[in-house]
N, C-alpha and C. Protein backbone atom coordinates (compact mmCIF):
# COMPACT_ATOMS: atom_id res chain seq x y z
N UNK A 1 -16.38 -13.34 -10.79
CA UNK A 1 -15.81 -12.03 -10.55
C UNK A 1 -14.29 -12.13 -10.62
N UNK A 2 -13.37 -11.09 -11.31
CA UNK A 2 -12.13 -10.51 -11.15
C UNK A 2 -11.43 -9.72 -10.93
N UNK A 3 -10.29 -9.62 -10.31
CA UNK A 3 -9.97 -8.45 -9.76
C UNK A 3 -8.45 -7.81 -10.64
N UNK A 4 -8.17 -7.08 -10.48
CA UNK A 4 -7.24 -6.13 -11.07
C UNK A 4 -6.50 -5.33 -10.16
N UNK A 5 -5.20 -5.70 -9.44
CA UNK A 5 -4.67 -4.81 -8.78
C UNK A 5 -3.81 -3.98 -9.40
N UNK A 6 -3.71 -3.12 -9.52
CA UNK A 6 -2.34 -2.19 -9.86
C UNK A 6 -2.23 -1.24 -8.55
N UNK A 7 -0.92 -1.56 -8.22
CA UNK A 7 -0.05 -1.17 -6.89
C UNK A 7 0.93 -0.49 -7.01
N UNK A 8 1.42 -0.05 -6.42
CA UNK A 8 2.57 1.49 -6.34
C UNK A 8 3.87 0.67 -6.20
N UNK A 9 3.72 0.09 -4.83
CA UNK A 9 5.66 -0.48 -4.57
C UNK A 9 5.80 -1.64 -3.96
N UNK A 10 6.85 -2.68 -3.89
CA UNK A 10 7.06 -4.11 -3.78
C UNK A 10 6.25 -4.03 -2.28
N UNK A 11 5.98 -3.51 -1.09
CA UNK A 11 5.33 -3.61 -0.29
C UNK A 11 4.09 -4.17 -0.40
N UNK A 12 3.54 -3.28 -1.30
CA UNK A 12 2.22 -3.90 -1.35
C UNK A 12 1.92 -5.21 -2.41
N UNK A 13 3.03 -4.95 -3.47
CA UNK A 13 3.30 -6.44 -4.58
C UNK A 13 3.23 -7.73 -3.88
N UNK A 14 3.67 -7.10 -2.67
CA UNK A 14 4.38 -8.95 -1.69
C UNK A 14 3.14 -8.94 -0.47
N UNK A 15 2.56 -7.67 -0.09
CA UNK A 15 1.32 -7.93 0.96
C UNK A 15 0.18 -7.71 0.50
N UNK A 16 -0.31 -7.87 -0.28
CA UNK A 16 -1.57 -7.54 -0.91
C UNK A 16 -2.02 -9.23 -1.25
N UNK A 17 -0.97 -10.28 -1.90
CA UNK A 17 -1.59 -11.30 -2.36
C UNK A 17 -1.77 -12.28 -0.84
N UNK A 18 -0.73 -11.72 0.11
CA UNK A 18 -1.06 -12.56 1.52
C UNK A 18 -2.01 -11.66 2.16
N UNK A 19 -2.56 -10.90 2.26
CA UNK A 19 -4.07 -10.57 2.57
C UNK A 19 -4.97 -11.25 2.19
N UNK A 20 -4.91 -11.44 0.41
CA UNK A 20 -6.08 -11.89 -0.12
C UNK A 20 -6.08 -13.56 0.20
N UNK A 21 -5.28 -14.20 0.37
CA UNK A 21 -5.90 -15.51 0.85
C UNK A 21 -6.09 -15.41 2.00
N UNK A 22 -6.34 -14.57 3.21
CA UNK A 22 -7.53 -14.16 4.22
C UNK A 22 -8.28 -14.13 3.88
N UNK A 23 -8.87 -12.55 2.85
CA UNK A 23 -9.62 -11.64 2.84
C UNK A 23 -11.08 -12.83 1.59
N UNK A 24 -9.98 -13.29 0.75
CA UNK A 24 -10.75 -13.26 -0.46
C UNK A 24 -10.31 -15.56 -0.85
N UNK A 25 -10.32 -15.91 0.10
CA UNK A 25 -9.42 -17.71 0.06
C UNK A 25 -9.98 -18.36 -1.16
N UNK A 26 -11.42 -17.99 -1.84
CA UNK A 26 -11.53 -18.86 -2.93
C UNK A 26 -11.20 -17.77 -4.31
N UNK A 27 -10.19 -16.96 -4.12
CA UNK A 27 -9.36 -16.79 -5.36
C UNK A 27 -8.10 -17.09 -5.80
N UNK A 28 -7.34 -17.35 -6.94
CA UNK A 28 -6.47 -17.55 -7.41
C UNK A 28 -5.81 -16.26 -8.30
N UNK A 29 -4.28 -16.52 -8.09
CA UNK A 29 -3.83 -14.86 -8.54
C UNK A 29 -3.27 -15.72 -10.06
N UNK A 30 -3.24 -14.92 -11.10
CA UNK A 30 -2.70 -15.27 -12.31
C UNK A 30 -1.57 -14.17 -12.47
N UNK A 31 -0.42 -14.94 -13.54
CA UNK A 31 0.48 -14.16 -13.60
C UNK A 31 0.30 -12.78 -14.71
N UNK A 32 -0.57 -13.56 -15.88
CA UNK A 32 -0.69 -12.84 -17.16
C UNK A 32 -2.17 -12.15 -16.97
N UNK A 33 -2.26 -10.56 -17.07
CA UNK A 33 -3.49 -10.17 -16.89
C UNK A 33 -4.72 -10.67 -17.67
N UNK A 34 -4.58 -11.65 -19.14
CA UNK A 34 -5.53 -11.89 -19.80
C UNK A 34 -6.10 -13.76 -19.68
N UNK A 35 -5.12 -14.08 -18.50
CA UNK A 35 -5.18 -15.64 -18.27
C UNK A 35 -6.27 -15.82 -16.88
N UNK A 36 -7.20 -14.93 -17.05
CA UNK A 36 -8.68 -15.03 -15.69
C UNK A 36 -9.58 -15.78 -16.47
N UNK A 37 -10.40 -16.43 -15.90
CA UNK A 37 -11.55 -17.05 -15.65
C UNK A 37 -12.73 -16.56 -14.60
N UNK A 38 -12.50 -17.26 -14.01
CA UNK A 38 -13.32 -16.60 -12.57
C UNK A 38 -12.97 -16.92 -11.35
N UNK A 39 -13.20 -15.96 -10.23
CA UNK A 39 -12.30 -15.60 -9.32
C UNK A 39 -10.96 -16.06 -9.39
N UNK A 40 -10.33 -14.87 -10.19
CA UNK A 40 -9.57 -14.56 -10.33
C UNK A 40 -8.49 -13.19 -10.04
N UNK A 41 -7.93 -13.04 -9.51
CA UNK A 41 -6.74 -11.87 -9.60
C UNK A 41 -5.55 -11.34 -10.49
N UNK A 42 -5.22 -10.77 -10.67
CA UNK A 42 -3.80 -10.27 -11.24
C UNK A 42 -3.60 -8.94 -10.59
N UNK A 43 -2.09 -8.86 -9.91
CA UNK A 43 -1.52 -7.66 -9.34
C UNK A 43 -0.37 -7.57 -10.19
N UNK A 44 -0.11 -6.12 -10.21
CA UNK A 44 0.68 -4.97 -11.62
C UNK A 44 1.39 -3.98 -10.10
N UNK A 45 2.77 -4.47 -10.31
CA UNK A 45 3.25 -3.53 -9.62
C UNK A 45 3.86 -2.12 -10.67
N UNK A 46 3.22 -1.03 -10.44
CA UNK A 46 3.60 0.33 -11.26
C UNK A 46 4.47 0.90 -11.15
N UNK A 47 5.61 1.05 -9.30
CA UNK A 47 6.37 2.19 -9.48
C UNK A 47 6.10 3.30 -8.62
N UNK A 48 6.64 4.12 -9.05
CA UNK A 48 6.31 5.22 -7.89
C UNK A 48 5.27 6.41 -8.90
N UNK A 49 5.03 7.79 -8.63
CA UNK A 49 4.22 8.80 -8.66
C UNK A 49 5.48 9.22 -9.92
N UNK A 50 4.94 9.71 -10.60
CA UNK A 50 3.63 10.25 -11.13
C UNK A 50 3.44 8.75 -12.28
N UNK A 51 4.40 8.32 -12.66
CA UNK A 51 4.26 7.14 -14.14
C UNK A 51 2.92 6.55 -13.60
N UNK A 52 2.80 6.08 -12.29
CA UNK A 52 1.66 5.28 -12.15
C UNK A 52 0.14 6.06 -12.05
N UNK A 53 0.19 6.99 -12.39
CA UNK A 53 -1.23 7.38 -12.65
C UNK A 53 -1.11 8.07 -13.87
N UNK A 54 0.22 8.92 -14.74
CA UNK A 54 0.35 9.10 -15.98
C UNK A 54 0.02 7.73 -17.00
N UNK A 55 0.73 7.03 -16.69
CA UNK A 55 0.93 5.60 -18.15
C UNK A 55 0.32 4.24 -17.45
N UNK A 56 0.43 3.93 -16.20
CA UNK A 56 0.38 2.90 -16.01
C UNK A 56 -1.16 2.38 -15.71
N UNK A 57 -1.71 3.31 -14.87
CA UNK A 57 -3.07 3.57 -14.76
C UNK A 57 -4.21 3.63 -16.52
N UNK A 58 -3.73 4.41 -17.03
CA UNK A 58 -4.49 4.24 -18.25
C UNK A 58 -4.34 2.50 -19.11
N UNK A 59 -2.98 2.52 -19.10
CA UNK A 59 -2.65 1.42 -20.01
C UNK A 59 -3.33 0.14 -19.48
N UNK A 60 -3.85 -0.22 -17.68
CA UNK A 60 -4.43 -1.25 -17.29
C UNK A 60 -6.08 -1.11 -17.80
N UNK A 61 -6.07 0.13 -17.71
CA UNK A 61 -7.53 0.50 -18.46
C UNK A 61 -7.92 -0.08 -19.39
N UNK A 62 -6.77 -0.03 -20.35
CA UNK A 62 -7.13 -0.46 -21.80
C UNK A 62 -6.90 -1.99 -22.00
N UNK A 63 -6.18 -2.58 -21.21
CA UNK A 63 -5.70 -3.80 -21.16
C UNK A 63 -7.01 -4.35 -20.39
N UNK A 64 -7.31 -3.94 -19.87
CA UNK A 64 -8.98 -4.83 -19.34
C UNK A 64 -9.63 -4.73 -20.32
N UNK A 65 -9.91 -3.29 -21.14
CA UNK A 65 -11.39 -3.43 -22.16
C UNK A 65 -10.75 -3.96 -23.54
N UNK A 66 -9.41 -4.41 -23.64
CA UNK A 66 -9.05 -4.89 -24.58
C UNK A 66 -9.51 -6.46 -24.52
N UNK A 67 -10.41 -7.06 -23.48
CA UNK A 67 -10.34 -8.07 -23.38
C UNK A 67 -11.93 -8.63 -23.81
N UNK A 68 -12.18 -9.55 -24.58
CA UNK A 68 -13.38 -9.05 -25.28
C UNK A 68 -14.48 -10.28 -25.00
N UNK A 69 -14.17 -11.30 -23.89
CA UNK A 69 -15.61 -12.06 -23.53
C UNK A 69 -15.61 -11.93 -22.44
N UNK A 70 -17.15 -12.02 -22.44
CA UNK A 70 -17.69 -11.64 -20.94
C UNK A 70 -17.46 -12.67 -20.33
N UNK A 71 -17.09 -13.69 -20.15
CA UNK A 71 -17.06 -14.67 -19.44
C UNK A 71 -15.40 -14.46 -18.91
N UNK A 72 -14.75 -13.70 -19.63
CA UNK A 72 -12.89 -13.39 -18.97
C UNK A 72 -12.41 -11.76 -19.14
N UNK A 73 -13.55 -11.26 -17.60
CA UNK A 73 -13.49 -10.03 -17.77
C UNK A 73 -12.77 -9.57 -16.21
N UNK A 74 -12.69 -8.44 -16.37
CA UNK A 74 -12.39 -7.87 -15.00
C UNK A 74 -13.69 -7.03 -14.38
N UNK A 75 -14.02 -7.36 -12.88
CA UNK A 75 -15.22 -6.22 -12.16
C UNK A 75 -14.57 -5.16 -11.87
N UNK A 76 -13.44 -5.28 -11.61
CA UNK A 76 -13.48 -4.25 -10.42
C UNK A 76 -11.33 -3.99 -10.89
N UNK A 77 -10.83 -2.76 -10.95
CA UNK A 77 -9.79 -2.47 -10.86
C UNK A 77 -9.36 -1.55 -9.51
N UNK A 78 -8.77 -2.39 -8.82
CA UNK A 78 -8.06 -1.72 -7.79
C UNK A 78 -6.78 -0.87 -7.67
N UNK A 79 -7.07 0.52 -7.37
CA UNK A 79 -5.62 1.14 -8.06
C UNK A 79 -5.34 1.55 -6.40
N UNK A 80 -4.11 0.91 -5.55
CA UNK A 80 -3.64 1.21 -4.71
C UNK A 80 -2.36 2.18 -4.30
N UNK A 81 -2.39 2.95 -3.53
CA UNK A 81 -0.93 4.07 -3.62
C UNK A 81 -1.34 4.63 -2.33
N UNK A 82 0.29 5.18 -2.65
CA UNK A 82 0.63 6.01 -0.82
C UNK A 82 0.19 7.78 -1.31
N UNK A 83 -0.62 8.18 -0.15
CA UNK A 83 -1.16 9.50 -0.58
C UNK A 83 0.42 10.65 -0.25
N UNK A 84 1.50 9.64 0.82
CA UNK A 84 2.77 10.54 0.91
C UNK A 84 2.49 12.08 1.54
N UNK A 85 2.64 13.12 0.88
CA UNK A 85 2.93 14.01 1.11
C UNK A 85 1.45 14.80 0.88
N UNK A 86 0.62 14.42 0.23
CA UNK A 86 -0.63 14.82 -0.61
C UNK A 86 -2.12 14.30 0.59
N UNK A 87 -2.95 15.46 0.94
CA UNK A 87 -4.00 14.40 1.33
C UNK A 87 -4.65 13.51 -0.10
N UNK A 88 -5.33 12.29 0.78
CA UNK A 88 -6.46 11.82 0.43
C UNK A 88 -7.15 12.41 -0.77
N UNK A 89 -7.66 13.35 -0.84
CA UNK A 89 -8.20 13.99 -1.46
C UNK A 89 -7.84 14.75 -2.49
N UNK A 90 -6.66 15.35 -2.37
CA UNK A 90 -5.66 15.90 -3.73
C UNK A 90 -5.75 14.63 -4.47
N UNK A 91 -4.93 13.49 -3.49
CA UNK A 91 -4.78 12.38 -4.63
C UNK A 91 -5.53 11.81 -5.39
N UNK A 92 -7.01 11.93 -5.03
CA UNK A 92 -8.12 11.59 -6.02
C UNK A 92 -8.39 12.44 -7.03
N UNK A 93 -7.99 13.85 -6.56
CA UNK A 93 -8.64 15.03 -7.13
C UNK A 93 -7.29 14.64 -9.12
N UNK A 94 -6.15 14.55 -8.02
CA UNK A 94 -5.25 14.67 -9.12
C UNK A 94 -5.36 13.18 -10.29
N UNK A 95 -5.81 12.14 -9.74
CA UNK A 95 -6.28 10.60 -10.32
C UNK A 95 -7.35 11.05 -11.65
N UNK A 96 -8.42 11.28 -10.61
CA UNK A 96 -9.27 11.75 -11.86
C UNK A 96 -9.17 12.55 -12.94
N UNK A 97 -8.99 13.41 -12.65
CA UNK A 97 -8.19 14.62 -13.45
C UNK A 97 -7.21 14.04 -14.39
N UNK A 98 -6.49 13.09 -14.01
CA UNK A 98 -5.40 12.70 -15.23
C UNK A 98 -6.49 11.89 -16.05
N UNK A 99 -7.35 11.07 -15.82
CA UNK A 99 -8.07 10.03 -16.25
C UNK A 99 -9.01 10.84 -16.73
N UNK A 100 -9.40 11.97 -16.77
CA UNK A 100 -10.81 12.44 -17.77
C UNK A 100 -10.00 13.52 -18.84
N UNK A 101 -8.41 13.94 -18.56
CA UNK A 101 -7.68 14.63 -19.75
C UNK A 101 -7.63 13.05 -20.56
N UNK A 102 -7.74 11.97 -20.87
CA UNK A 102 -7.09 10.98 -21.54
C UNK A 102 -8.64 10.39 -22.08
N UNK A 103 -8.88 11.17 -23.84
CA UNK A 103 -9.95 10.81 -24.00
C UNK A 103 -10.76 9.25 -24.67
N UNK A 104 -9.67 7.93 -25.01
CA UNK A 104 -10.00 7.07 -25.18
C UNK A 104 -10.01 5.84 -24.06
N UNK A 105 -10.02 6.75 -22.53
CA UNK A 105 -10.27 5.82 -21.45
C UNK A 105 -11.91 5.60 -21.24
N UNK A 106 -11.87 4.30 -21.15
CA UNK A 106 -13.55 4.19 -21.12
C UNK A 106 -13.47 3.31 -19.72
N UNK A 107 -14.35 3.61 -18.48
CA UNK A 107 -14.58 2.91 -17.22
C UNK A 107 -16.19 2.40 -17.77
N UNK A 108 -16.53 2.93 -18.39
CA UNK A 108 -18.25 2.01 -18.51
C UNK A 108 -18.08 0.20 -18.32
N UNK A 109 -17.33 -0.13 -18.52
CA UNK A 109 -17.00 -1.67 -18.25
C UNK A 109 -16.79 -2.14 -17.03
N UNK A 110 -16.38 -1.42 -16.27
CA UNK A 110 -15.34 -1.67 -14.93
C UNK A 110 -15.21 -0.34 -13.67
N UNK A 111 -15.21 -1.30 -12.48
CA UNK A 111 -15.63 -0.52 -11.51
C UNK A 111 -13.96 0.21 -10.98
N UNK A 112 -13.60 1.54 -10.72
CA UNK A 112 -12.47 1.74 -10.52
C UNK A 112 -12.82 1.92 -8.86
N UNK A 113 -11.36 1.40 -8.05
CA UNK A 113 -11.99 1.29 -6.64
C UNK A 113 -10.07 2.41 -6.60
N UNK A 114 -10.30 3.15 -5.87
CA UNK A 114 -9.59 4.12 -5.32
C UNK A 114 -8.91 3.42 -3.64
N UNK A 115 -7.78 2.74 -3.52
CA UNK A 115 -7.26 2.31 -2.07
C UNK A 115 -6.13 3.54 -2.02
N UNK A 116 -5.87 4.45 -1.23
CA UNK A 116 -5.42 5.41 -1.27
C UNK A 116 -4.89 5.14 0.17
N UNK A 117 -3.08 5.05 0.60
CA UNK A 117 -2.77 4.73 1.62
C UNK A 117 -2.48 6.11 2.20
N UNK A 118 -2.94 6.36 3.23
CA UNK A 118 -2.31 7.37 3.71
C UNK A 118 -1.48 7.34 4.93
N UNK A 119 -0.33 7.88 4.97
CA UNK A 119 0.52 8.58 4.43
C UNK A 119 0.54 7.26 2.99
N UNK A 120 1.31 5.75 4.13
CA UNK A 120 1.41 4.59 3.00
C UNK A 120 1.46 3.42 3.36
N UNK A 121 1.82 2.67 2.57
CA UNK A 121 1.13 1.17 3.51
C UNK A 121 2.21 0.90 5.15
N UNK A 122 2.87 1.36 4.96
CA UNK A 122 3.88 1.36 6.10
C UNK A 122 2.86 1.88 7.63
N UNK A 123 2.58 3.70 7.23
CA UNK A 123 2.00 3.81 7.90
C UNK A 123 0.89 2.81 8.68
N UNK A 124 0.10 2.20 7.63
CA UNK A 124 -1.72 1.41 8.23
C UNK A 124 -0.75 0.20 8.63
N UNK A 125 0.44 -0.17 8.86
CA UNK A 125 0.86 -1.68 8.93
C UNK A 125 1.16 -0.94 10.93
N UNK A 126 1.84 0.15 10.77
CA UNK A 126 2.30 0.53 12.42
C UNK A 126 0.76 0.51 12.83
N UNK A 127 -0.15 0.83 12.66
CA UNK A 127 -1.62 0.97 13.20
C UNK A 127 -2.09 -1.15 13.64
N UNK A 128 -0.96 -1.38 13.24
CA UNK A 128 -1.60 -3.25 14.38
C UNK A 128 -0.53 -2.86 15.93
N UNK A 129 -1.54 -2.20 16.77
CA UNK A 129 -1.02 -1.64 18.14
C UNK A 129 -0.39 -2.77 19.00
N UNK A 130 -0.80 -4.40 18.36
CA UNK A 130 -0.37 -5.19 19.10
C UNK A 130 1.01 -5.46 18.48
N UNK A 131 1.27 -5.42 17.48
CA UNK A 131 2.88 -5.58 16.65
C UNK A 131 3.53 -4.55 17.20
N UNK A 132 3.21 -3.55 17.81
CA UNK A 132 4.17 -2.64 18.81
C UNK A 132 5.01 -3.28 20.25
N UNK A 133 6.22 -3.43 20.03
CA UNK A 133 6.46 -4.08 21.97
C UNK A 133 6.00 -3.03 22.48
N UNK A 134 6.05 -3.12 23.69
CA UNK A 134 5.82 -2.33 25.02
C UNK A 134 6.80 -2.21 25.96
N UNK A 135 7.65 -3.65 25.81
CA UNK A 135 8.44 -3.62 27.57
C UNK A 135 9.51 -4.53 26.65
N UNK A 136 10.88 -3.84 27.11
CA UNK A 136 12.02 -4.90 26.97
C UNK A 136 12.94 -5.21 28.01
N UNK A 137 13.64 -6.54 28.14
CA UNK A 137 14.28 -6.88 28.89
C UNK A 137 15.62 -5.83 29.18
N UNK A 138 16.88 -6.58 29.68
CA UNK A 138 17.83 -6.24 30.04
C UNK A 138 18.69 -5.69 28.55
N UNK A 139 18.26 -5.38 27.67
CA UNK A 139 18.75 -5.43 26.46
C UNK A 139 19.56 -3.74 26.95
N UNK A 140 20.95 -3.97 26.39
CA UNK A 140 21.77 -2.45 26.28
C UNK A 140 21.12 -1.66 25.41
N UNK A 141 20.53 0.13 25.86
CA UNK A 141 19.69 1.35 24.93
C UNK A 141 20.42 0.91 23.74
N UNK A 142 22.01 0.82 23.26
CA UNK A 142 21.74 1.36 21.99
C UNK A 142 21.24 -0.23 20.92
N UNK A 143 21.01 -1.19 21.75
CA UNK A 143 20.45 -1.95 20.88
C UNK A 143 19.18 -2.17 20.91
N UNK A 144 18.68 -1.30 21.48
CA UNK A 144 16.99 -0.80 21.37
C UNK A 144 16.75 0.35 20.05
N UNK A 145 18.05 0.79 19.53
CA UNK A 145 17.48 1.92 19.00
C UNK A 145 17.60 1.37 17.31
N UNK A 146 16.59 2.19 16.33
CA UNK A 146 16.40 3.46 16.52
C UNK A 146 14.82 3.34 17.49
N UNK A 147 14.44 1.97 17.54
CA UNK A 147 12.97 1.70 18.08
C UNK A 147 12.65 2.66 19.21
N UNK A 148 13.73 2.55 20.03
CA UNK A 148 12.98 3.77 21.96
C UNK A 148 12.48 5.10 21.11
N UNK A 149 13.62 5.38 20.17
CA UNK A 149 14.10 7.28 20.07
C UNK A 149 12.58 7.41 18.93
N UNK A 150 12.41 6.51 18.01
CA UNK A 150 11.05 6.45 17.10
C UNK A 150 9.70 6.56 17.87
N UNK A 151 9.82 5.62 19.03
CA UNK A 151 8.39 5.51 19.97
C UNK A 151 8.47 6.44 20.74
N UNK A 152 9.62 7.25 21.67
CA UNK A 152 9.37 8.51 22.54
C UNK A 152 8.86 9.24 21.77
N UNK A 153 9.22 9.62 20.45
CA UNK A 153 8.78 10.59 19.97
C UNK A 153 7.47 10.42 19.43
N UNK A 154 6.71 9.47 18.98
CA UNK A 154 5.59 9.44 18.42
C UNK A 154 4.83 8.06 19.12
N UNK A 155 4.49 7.59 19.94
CA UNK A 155 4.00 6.58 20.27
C UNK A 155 2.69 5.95 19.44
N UNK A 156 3.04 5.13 18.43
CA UNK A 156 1.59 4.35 17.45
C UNK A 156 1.24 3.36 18.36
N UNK A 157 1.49 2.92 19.39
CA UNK A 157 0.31 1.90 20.31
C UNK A 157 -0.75 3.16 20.88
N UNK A 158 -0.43 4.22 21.03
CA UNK A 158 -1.40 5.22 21.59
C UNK A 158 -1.94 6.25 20.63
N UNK A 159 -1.23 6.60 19.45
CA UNK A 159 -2.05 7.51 18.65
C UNK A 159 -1.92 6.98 16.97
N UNK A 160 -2.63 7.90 16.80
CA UNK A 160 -3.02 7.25 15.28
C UNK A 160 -1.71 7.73 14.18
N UNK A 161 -1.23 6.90 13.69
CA UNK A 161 0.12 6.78 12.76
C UNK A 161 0.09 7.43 11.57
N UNK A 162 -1.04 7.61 10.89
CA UNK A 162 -1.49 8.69 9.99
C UNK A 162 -1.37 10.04 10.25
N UNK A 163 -1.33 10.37 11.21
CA UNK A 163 -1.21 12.03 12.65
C UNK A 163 0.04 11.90 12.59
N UNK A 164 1.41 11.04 12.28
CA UNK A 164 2.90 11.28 12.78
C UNK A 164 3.41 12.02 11.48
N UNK A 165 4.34 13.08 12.29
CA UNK A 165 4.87 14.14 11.75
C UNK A 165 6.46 13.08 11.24
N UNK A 166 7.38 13.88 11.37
CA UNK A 166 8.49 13.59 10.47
C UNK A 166 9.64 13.76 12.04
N UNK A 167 10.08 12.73 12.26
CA UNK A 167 11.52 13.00 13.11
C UNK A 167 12.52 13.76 12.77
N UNK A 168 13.01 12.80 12.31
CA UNK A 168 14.37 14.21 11.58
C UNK A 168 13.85 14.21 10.29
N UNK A 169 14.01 16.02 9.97
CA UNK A 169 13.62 16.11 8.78
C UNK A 169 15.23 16.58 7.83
N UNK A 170 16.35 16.35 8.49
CA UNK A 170 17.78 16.40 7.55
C UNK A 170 17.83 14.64 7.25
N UNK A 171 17.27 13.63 8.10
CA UNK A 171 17.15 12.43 7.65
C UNK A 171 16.27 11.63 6.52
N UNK A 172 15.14 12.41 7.13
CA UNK A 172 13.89 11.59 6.49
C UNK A 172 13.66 12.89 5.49
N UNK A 173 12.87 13.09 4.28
CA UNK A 173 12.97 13.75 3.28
C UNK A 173 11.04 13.94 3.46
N UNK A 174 10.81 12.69 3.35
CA UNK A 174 9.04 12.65 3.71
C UNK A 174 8.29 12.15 4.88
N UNK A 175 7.54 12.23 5.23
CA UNK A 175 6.51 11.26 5.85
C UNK A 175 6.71 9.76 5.54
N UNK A 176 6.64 9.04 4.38
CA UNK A 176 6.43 7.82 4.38
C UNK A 176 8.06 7.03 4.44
N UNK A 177 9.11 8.03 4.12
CA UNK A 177 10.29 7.20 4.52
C UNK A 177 10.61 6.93 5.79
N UNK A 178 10.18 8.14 6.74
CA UNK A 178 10.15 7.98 8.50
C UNK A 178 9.06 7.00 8.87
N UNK A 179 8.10 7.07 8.28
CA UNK A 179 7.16 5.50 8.47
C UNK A 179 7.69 4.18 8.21
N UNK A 180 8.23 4.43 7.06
CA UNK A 180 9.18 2.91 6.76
C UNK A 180 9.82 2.30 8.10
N UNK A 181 11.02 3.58 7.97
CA UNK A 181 12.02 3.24 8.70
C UNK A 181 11.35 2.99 10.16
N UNK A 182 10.62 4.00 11.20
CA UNK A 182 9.83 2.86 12.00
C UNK A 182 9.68 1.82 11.95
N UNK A 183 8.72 1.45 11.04
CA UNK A 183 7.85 0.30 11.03
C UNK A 183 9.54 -0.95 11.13
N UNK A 184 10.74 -0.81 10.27
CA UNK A 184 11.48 -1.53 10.49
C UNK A 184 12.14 -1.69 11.84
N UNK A 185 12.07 -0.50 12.10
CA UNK A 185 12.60 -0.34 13.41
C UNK A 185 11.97 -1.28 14.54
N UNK A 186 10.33 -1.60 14.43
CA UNK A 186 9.31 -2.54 14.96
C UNK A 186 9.55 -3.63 14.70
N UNK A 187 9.85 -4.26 13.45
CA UNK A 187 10.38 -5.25 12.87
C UNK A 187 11.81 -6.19 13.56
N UNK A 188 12.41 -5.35 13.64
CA UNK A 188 13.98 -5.34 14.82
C UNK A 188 13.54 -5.95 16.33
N UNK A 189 12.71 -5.06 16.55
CA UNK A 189 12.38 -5.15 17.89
C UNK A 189 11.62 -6.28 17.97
N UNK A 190 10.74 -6.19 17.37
CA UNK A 190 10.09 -7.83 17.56
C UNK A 190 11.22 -9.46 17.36
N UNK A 191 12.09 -9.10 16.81
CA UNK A 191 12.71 -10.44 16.47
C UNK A 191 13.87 -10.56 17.29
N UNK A 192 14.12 -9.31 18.52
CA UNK A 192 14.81 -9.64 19.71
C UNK A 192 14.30 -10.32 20.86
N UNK A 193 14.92 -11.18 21.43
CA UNK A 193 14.40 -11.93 22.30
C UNK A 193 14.17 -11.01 23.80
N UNK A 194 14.62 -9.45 23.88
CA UNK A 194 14.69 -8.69 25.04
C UNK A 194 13.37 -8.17 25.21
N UNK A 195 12.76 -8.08 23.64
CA UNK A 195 12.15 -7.31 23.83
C UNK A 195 10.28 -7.99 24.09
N UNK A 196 9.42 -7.57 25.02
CA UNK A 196 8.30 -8.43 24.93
C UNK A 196 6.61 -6.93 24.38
N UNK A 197 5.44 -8.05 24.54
CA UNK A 197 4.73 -7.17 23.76
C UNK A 197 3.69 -7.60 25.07
């Protein structure tokens, strides 16, 4: 079996292959999509919306069925992205829809698996409730922040991070840039010595 990632943004380029030696330990990632054998990987970082479901999405299509022994094939193409601003469901609605206007895409070969982050991977990364501190030392507020002013307002050790609205919206433009910036904000906080979990 092989896998086929095509991914949205360096987030998931750089956490997707350290998952898979958890998730998946007797595979190997290749650099060139046509250099598989078996258990094998290749991840395709695409970019942002729309190129990656206009061009980039089709063109991995064709680059799998361009590949012509069964013995150095792909099962399964994983097309991963942040749903952002869009539910779940638009974003499939709008996936498919680009993929059945484009009439020399053929899936009869290959299984298309839909990972659809919602909001984005930022968001499902604040959802590890234990990577949240809880309690910090003697540390001065403003070198707690923006972490206190992010968690008063939305607490992800207690509710679900997919449910968080937008802090400032003259700052943050979307949902998934105020997720970012959290999640860094968590990032900070963990690598102070004030702060404990």
């Amino acid at each position: 079996m092989n896998l086929y990632f095509l991914v949205e943004g360096k987030s998931e380029f750089n956490l997707y292959p350290k998952w898979l030696t958890y998730l998946l330990p007797d595979f190997t990632r290749v650099d060139e999509f046509d250099r598989i054998s078996d258990r094998n990987y290749f991840i395709f970082q695409g970019g942002g919306q729309p190129e990656i479901i206009e061009e980039h999405l089709p063109n991995a299509i064709r680059d799998i069925n361009s590949l012509s022994s069964n013995d150095n094939k792909y099962d399964y193409l994983l097309f991963c992205l942040d749903a952002e601003e869009q539910t779940i469901d638009e974003l499939k609605t709008e996936i498919l829809t680009s993929l059945c206007s484009k009439k020399d895409i053929d899936l009869s070969k290959l299984e298309l698996v839909l990972i659809i982050q919602n909001r984005c991977i930022e968001t499902w990364l604040l959802g590890n409730r234990n990577f949240v501190p809880t309690q910090f030392g003697n540390t001065p507020l403003d070198e707690c922040e923006p972490f206190l002013t992010y968690r008063n307002y939305y607490d992800v050790r207690d509710k679900d991070p997919e449910l968080m609205g937008i802090y400032d919206n003259e700052k943050f433009r979307t949902h998934a840039q105020f997720h970012e910036a959290y999640l860094k904000a968590v990032f900070k906080a963990n690598t102070s010595d004030s702060f404990r979990k």
